[in-house]
C-alpha atoms as a PDB file:
ATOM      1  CA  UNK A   1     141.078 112.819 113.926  1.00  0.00           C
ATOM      2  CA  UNK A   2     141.876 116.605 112.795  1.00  0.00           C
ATOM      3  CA  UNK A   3     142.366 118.864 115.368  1.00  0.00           C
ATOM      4  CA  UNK A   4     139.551 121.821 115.161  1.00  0.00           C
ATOM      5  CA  UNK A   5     140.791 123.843 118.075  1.00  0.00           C
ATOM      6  CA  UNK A   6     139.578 127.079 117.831  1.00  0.00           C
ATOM      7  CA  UNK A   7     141.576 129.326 120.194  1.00  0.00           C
ATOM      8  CA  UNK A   8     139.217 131.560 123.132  1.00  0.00           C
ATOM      9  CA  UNK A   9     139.785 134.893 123.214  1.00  0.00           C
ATOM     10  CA  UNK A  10     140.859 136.417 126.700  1.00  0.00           C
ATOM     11  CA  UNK A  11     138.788 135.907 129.821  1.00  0.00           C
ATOM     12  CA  UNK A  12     137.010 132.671 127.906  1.00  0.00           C
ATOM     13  CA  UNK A  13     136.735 130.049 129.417  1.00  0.00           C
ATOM     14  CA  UNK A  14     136.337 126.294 128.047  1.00  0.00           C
ATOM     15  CA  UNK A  15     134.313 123.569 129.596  1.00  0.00           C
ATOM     16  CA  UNK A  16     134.632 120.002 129.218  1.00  0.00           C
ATOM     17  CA  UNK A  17     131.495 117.969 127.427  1.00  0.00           C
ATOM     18  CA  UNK A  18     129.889 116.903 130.519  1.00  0.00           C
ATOM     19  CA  UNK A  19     130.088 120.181 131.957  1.00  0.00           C
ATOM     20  CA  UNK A  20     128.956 121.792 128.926  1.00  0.00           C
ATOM     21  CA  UNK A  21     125.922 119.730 128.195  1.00  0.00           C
ATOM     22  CA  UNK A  22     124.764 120.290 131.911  1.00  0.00           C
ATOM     23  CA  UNK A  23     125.173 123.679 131.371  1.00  0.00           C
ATOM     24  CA  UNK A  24     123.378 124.225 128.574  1.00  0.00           C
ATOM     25  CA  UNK A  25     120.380 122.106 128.726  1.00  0.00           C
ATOM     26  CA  UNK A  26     121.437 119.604 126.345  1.00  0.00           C
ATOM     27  CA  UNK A  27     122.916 116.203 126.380  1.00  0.00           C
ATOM     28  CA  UNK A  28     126.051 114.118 125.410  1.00  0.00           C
ATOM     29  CA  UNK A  29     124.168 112.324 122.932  1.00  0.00           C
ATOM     30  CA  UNK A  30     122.390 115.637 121.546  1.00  0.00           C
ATOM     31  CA  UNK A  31     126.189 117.414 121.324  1.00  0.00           C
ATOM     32  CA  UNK A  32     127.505 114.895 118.807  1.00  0.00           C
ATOM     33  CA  UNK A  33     124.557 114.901 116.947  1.00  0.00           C
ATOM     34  CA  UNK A  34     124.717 118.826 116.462  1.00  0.00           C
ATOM     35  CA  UNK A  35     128.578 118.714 115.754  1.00  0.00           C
ATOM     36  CA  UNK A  36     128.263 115.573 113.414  1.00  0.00           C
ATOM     37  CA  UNK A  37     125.044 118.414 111.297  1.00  0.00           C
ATOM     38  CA  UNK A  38     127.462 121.365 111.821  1.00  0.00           C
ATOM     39  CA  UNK A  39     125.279 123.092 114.215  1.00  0.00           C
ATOM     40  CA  UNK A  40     127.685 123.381 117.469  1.00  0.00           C
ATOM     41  CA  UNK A  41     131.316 122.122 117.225  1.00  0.00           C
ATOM     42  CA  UNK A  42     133.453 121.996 120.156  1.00  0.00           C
ATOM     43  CA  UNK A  43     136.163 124.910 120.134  1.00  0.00           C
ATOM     44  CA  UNK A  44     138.469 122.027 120.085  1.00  0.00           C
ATOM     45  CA  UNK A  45     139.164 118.377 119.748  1.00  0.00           C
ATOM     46  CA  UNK A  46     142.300 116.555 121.230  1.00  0.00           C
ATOM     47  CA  UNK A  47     143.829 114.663 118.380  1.00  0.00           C
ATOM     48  CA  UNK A  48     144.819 112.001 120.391  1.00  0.00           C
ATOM     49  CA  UNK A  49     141.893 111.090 123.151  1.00  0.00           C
ATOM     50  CA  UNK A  50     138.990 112.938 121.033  1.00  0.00           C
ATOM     51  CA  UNK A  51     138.518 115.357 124.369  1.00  0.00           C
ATOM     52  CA  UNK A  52     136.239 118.106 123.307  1.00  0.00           C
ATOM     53  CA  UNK A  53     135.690 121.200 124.721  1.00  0.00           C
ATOM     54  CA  UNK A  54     133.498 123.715 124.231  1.00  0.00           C
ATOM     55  CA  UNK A  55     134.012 127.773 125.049  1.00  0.00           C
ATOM     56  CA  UNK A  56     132.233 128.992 127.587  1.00  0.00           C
ATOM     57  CA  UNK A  57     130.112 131.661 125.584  1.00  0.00           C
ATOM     58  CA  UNK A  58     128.295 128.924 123.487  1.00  0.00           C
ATOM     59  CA  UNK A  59     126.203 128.252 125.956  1.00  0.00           C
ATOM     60  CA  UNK A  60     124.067 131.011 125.172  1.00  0.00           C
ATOM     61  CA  UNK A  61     123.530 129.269 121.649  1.00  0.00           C
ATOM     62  CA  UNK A  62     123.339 125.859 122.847  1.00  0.00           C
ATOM     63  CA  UNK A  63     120.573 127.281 125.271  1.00  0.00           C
ATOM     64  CA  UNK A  64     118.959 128.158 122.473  1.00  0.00           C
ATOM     65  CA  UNK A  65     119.442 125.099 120.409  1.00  0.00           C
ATOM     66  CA  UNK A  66     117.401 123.345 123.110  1.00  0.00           C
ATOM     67  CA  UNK A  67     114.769 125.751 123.150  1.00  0.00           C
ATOM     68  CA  UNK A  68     114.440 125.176 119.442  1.00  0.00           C
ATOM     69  CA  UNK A  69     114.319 121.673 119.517  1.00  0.00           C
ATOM     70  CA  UNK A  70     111.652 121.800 122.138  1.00  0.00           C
ATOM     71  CA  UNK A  71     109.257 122.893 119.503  1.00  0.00           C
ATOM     72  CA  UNK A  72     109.907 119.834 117.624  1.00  0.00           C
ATOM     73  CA  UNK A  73     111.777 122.080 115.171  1.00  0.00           C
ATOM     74  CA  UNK A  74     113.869 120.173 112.267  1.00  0.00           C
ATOM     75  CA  UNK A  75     117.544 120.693 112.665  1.00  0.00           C
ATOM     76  CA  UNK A  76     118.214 122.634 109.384  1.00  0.00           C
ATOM     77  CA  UNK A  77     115.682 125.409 110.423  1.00  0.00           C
ATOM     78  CA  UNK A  78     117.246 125.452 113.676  1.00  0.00           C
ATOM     79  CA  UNK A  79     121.013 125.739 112.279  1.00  0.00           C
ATOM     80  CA  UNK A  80     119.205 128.733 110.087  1.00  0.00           C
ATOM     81  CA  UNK A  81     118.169 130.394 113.403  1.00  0.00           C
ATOM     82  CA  UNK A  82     120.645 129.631 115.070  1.00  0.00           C
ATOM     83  CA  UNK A  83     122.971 131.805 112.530  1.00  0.00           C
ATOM     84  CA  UNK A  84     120.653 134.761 111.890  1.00  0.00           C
ATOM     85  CA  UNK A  85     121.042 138.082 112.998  1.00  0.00           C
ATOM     86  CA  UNK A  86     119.361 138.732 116.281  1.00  0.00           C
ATOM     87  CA  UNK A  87     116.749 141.163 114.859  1.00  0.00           C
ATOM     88  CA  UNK A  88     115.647 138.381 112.339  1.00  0.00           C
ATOM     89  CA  UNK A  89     115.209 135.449 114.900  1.00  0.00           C
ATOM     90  CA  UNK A  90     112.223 136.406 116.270  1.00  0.00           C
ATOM     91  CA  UNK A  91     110.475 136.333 113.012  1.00  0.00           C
ATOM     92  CA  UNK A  92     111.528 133.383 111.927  1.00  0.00           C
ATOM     93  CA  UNK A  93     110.240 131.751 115.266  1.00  0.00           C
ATOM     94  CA  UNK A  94     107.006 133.715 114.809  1.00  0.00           C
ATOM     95  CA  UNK A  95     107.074 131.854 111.412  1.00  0.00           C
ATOM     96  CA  UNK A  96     108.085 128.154 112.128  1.00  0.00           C
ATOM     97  CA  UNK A  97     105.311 128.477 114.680  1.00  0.00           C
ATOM     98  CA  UNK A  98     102.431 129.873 112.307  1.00  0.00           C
ATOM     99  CA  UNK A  99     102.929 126.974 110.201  1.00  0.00           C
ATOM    100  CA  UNK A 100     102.743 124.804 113.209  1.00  0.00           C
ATOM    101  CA  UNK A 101      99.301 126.322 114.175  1.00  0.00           C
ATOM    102  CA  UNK A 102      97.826 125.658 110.520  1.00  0.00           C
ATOM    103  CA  UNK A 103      99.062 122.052 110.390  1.00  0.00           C
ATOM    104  CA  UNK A 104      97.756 121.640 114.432  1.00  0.00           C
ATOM    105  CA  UNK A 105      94.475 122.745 112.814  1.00  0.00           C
ATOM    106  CA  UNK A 106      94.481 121.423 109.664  1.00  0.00           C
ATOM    107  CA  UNK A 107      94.881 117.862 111.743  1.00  0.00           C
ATOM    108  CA  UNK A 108      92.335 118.613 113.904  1.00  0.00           C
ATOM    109  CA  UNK A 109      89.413 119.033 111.224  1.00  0.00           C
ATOM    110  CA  UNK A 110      90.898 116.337 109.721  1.00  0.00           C
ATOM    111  CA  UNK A 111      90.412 113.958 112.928  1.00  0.00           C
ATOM    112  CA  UNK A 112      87.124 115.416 113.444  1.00  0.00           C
ATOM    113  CA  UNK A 113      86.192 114.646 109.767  1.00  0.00           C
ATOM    114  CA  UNK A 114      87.565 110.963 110.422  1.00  0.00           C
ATOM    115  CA  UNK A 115      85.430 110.298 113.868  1.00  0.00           C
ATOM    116  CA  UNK A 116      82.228 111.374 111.861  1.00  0.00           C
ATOM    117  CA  UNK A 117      83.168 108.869 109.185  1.00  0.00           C
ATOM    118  CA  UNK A 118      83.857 106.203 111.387  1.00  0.00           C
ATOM    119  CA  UNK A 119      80.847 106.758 113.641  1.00  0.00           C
ATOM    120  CA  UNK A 120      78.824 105.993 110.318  1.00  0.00           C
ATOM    121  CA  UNK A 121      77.951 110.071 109.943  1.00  0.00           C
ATOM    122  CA  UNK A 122      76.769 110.509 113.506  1.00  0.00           C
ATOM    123  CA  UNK A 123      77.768 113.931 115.027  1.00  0.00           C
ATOM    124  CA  UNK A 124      77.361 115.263 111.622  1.00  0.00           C
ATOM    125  CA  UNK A 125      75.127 117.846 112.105  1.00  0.00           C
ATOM    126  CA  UNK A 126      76.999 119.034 115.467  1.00  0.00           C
ATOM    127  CA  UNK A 127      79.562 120.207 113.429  1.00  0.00           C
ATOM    128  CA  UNK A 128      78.511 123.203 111.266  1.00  0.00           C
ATOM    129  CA  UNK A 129      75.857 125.726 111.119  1.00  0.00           C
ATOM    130  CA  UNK A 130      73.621 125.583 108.133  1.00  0.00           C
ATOM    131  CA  UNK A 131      72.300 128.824 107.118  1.00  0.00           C
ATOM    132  CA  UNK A 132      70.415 129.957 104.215  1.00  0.00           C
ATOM    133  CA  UNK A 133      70.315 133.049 101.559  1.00  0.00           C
ATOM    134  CA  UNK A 134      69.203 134.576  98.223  1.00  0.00           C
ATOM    135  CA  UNK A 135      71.716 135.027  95.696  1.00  0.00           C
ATOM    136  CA  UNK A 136      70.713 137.515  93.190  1.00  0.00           C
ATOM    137  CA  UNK A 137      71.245 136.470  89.378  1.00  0.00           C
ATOM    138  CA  UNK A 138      75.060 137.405  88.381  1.00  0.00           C
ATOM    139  CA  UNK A 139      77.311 137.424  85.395  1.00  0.00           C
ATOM    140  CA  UNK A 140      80.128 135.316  85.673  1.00  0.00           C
ATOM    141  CA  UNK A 141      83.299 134.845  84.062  1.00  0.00           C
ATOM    142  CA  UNK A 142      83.717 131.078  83.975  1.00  0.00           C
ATOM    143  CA  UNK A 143      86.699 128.597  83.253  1.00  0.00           C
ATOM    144  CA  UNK A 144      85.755 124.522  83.253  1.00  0.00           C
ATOM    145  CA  UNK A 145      88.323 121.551  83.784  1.00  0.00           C
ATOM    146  CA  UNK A 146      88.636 118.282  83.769  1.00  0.00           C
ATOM    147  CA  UNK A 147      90.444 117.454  86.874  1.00  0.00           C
ATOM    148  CA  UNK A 148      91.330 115.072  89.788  1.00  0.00           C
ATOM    149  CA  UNK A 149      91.648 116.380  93.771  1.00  0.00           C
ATOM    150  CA  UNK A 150      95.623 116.176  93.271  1.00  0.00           C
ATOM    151  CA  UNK A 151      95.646 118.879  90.635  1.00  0.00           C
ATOM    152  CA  UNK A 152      92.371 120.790  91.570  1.00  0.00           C
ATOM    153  CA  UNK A 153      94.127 123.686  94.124  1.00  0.00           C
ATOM    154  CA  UNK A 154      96.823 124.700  92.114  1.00  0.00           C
ATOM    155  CA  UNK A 155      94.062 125.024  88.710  1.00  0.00           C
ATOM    156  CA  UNK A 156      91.981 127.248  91.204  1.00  0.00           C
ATOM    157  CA  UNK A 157      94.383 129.487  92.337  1.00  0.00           C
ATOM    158  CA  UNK A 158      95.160 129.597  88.754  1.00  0.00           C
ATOM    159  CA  UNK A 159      92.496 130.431  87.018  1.00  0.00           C
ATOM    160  CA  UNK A 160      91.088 133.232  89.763  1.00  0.00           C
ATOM    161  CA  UNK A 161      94.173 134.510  89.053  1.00  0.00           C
ATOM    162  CA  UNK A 162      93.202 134.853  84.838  1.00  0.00           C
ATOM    163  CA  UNK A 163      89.451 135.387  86.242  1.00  0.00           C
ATOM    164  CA  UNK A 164      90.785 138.727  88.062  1.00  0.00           C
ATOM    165  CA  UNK A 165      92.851 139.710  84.708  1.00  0.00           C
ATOM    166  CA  UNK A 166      89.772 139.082  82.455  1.00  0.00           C
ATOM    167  CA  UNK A 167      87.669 141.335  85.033  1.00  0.00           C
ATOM    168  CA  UNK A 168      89.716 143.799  85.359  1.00  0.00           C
ATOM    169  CA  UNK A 169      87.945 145.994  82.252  1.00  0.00           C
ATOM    170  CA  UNK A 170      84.891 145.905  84.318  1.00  0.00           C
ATOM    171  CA  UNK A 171      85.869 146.989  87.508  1.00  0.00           C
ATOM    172  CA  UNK A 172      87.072 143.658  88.860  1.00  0.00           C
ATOM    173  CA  UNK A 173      85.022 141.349  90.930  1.00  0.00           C
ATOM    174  CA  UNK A 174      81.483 142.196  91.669  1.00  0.00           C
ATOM    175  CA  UNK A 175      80.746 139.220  94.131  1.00  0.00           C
ATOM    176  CA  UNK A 176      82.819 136.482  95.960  1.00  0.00           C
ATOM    177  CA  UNK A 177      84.434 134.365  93.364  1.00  0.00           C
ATOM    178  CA  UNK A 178      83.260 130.217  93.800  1.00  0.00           C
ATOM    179  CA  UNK A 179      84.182 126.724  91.849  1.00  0.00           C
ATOM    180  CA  UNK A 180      81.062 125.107  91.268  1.00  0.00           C
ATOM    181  CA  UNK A 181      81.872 120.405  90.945  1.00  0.00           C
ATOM    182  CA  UNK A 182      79.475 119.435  88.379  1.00  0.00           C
ATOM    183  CA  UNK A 183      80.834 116.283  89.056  1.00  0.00           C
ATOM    184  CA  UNK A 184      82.647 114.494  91.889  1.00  0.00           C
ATOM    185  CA  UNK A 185      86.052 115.411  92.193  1.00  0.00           C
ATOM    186  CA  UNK A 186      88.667 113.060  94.189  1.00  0.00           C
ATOM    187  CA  UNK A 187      91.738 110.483  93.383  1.00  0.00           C
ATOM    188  CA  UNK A 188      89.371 108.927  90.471  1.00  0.00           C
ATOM    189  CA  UNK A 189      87.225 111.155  89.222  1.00  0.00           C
ATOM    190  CA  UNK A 190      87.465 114.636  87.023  1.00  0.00           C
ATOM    191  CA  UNK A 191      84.465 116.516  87.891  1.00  0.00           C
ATOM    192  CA  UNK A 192      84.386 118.718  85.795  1.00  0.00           C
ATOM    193  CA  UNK A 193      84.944 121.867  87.492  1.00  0.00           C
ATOM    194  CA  UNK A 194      83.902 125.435  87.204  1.00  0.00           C
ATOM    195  CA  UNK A 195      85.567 128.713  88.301  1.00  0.00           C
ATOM    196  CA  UNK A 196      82.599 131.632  88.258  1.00  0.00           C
ATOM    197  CA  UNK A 197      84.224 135.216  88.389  1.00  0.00           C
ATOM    198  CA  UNK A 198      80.970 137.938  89.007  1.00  0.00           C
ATOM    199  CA  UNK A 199      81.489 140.607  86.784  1.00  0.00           C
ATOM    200  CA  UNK A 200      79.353 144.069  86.549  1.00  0.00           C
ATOM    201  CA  UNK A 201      79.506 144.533  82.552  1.00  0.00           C
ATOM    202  CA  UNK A 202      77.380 147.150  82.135  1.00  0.00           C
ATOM    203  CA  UNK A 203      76.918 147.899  78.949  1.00  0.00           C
ATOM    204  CA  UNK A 204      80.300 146.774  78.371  1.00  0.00           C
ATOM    205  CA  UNK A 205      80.697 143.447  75.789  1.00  0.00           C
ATOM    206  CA  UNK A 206      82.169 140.380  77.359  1.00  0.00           C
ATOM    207  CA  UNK A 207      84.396 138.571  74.812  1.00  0.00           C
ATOM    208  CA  UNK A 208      85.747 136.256  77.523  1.00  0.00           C
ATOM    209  CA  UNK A 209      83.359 132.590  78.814  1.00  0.00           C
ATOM    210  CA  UNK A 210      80.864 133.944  80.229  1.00  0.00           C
ATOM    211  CA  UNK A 211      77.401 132.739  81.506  1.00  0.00           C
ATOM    212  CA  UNK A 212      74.552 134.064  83.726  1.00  0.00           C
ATOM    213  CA  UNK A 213      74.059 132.293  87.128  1.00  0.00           C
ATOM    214  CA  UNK A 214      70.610 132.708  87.610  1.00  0.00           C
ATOM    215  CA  UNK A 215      68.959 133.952  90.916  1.00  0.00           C
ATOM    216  CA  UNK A 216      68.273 131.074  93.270  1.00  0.00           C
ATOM    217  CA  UNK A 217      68.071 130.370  97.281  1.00  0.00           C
ATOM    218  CA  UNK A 218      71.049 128.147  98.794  1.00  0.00           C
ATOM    219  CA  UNK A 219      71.927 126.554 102.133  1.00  0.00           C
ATOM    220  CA  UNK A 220      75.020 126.844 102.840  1.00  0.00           C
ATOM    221  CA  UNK A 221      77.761 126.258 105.901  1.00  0.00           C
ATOM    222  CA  UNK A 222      80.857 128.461 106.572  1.00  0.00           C
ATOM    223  CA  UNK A 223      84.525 127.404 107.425  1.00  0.00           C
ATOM    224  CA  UNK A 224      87.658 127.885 108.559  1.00  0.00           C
ATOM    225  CA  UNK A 225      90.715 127.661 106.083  1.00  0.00           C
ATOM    226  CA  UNK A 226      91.615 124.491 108.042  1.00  0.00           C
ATOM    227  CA  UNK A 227      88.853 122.976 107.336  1.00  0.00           C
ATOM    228  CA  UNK A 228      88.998 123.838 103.634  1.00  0.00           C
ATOM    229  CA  UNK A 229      91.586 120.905 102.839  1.00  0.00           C
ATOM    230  CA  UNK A 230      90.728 117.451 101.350  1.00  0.00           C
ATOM    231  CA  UNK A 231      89.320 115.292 102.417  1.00  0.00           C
ATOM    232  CA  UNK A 232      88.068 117.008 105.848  1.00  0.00           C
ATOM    233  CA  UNK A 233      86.078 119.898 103.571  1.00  0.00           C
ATOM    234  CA  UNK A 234      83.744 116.430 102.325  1.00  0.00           C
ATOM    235  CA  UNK A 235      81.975 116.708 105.967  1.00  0.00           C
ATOM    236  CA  UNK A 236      80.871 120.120 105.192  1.00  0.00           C
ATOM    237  CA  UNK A 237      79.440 118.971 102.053  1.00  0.00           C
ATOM    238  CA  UNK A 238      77.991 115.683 103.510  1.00  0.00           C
ATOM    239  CA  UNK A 239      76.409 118.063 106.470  1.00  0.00           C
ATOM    240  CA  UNK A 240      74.556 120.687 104.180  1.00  0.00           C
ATOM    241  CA  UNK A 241      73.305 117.692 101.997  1.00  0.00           C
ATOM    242  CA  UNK A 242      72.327 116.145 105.015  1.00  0.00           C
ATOM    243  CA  UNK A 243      70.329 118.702 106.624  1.00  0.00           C
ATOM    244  CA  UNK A 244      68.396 120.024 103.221  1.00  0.00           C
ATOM    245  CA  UNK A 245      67.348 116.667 103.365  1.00  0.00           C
ATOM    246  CA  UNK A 246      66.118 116.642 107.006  1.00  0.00           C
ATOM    247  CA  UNK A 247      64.115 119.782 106.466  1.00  0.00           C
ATOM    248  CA  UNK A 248      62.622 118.730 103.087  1.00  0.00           C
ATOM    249  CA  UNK A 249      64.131 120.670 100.725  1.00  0.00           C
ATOM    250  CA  UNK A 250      65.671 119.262  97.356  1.00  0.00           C
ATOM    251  CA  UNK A 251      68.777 119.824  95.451  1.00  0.00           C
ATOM    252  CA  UNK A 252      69.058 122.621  92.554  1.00  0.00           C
ATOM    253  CA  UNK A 253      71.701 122.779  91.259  1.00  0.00           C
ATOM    254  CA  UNK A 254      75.772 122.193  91.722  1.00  0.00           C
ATOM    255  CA  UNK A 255      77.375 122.345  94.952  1.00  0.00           C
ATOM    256  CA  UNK A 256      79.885 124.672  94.888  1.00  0.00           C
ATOM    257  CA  UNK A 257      82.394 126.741  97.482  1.00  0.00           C
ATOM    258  CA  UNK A 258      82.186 129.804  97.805  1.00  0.00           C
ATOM    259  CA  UNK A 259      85.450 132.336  98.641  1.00  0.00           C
ATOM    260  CA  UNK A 260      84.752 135.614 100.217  1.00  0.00           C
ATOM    261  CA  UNK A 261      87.589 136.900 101.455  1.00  0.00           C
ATOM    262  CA  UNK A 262      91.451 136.482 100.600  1.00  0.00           C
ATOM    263  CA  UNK A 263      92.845 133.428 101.596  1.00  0.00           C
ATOM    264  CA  UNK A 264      96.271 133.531 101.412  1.00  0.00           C
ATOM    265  CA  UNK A 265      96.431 136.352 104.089  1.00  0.00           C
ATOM    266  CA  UNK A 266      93.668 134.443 106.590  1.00  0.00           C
ATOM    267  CA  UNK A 267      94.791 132.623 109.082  1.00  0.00           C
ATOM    268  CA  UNK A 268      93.987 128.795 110.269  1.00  0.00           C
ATOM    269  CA  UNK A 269      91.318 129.503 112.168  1.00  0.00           C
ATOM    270  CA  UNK A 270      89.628 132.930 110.206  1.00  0.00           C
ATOM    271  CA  UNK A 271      86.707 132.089 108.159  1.00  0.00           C
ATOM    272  CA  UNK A 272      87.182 131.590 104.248  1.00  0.00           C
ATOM    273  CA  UNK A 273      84.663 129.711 102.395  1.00  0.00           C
ATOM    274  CA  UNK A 274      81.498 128.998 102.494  1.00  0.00           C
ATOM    275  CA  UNK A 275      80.057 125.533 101.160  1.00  0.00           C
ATOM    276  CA  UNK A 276      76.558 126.042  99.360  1.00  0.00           C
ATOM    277  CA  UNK A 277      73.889 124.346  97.660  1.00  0.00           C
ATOM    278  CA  UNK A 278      70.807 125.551  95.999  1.00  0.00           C
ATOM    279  CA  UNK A 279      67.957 124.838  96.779  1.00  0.00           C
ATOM    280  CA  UNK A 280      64.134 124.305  96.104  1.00  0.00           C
END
C-alpha cells in the first residue's frame, strides 16, 4: 500500500481513525467510503499495518461532510461543497435544497393524483377550485404538432420561445400565452397540439400562423408548478371536466392550459397555470 502521509504543520495534531470518526460525527465505515471517492483521505497511511490517521483540523470538514450527507445529498455534490470557497457554500446548499423542495412537491401532487385514481376518482373535487371567466376574442399566433407526452415540454418551451420572436413587431404578448390538446396527448397518442401567442396587431399585417380565438366563457382550475407535471396535471383536467358536468354545463371547445406568469423563475409551490375549458 503507498504511503500518502501528508506531513501536519506545527501545533497539528493527528488522531487515530476511531478517534477521528468519534470526533467528527462520522463512522469507520463512512471514512473508507469517503477516502476510497476522494472526499477525505487520512493525512497518512502506515505502509505496513494500513494505520491511518487523520490531522486534527479535518474535523471541521468531516463535520461538515456529515451534515451534508444528512440531507441525503449524493457524494459528488458533497465533494463539490466540500471544496468550494466559503462564500460559495452557502449557495450551493441553498440550491441542492431548492431542488429538493420541487421534487418533495412534485411527489406529493403526484401521490395525491395516485390516491384519487385509486379511490376510483373520489376526493376529486376536494382538490381544486373551479372558477369561471369570459375571455374576450384574441388574435393568436399559433404553432400545431404532432406529439407524444415525452417530447411535448421541451416543443412548448420551444415554440413560446419563436411565439415571443414572431410577436415581438407587435408589442409582444397581449394575453397569457396557452397550448390548447385537440387531441389526447400521453405515451401513445400525438394530440395534436397548439401553442396560441395573443398578439395586439393593430393595423399591423400578420404574415406569421395566425387565427382568431373567438370570445367564449371557460371553467377553469389554477395550479401550482408542482402540480403542472405528467401525469399528476390529468387530475386537474379530470376535476374541471368533472364538475362542468355536475353543474350542467357542456364542453366547447379544446381544453387547454393556460400560463400566466413566468415559470422558470416560480417556485414549487407559486401558482403557474391555469387548466380551462370552455364552456356552454
Amino acid at each position: 500500500m503507498e504511503d500518502v502521509r501528508v506531513v501536519p504543520g506545527p501545533g497539528t495534531r493527528l488522531l487515530g481513525t476511531g478517534e477521528f470518526a468519534r470526533r467528527s460525527r462520522l463512522s469507520v465505515k463512512a471514512l473508507r467510503l469517503y477516502e476510497r471517492q476522494g472526499l477525505l483521505r487520512p493525512a497518512s497511511v502506515d505502509p505496513a499495518t494500513g494505520y491511518r490517521r487523520y490531522r486534527e483540523d479535518q474535523l471541521a470538514p468531516a463535520r461538515l461532510v456529515a451534515l451534508l450527507r444528512r440531507l441525503d445529498m449524493p457524494l459528488a455534490l458533497v465533494g463539490t461543497i466540500v471544496a468550494a470557497p466559503e462564500d460559495r457554500r452557502s449557495d450551493l446548499v441553498a440550491r441542492y435544497w431548492d431542488g429538493v423542495e420541487h421534487r418533495m412537491a412534485v411527489q406529493r401532487a403526484l401521490a395525491a393524483h395516485l390516491r384519487v385514481v385509486l379511490a376510483g376518482g373520489e376526493g376529486l373535487s376536494d382538490m381544486y377550485e373551479i372558477r369561471q371567466r369570459d375571455v374576450a376574442a384574441q388574435v393568436v399566433l399559433t404553432e400545431q404538432r404532432h406529439l407524444r407526452q415525452p417530447e411535448l415540454v421541451e416543443w412548448i418551451g420551444a415554440a413560446m420561445v419563436r411565439a415571443e420572436r414572431a410577436a415581438a413587431p407587435f408589442g409582444g404578448a397581449a394575453g397569457a400565452p396557452y397550448v390548447v390538446y385537440h387531441g389526447e396527448v400521453n405515451e401513445d397518442s400525438d394530440g395534436p397540439v397548439e401553442l396560441c401567442f395573443p398578439i395586439e396587431p393593430g393595423g399591423a399585417e400578420v404574415t406569421a400562423a395566425h387565427r382568431v380565438e373567438e370570445a367564449h366563457r371557460e371553467a377553469y382550475a389554477r395550479l401550482p408548478k408542482a402540480h403542472v407535471v405528467f401525469p399528476q396535471i390529468l387530475s386537474a383536467f379530470d376535476a374541471v371536466a368533472a364538475w362542468l358536468e355536475e353543474n350542467g354545463h357542456a364542453v366547447a371547445g379544446a381544453p387547454r392550459e393556460v400560463y400566466f406568469t413566468d415559470f422558470a423563475a416560480a417556485g414549487p409551490g407559486d401558482e403557474v397555470c391555469d387548466v380551462a375549458f370552455p364552456m356552454r
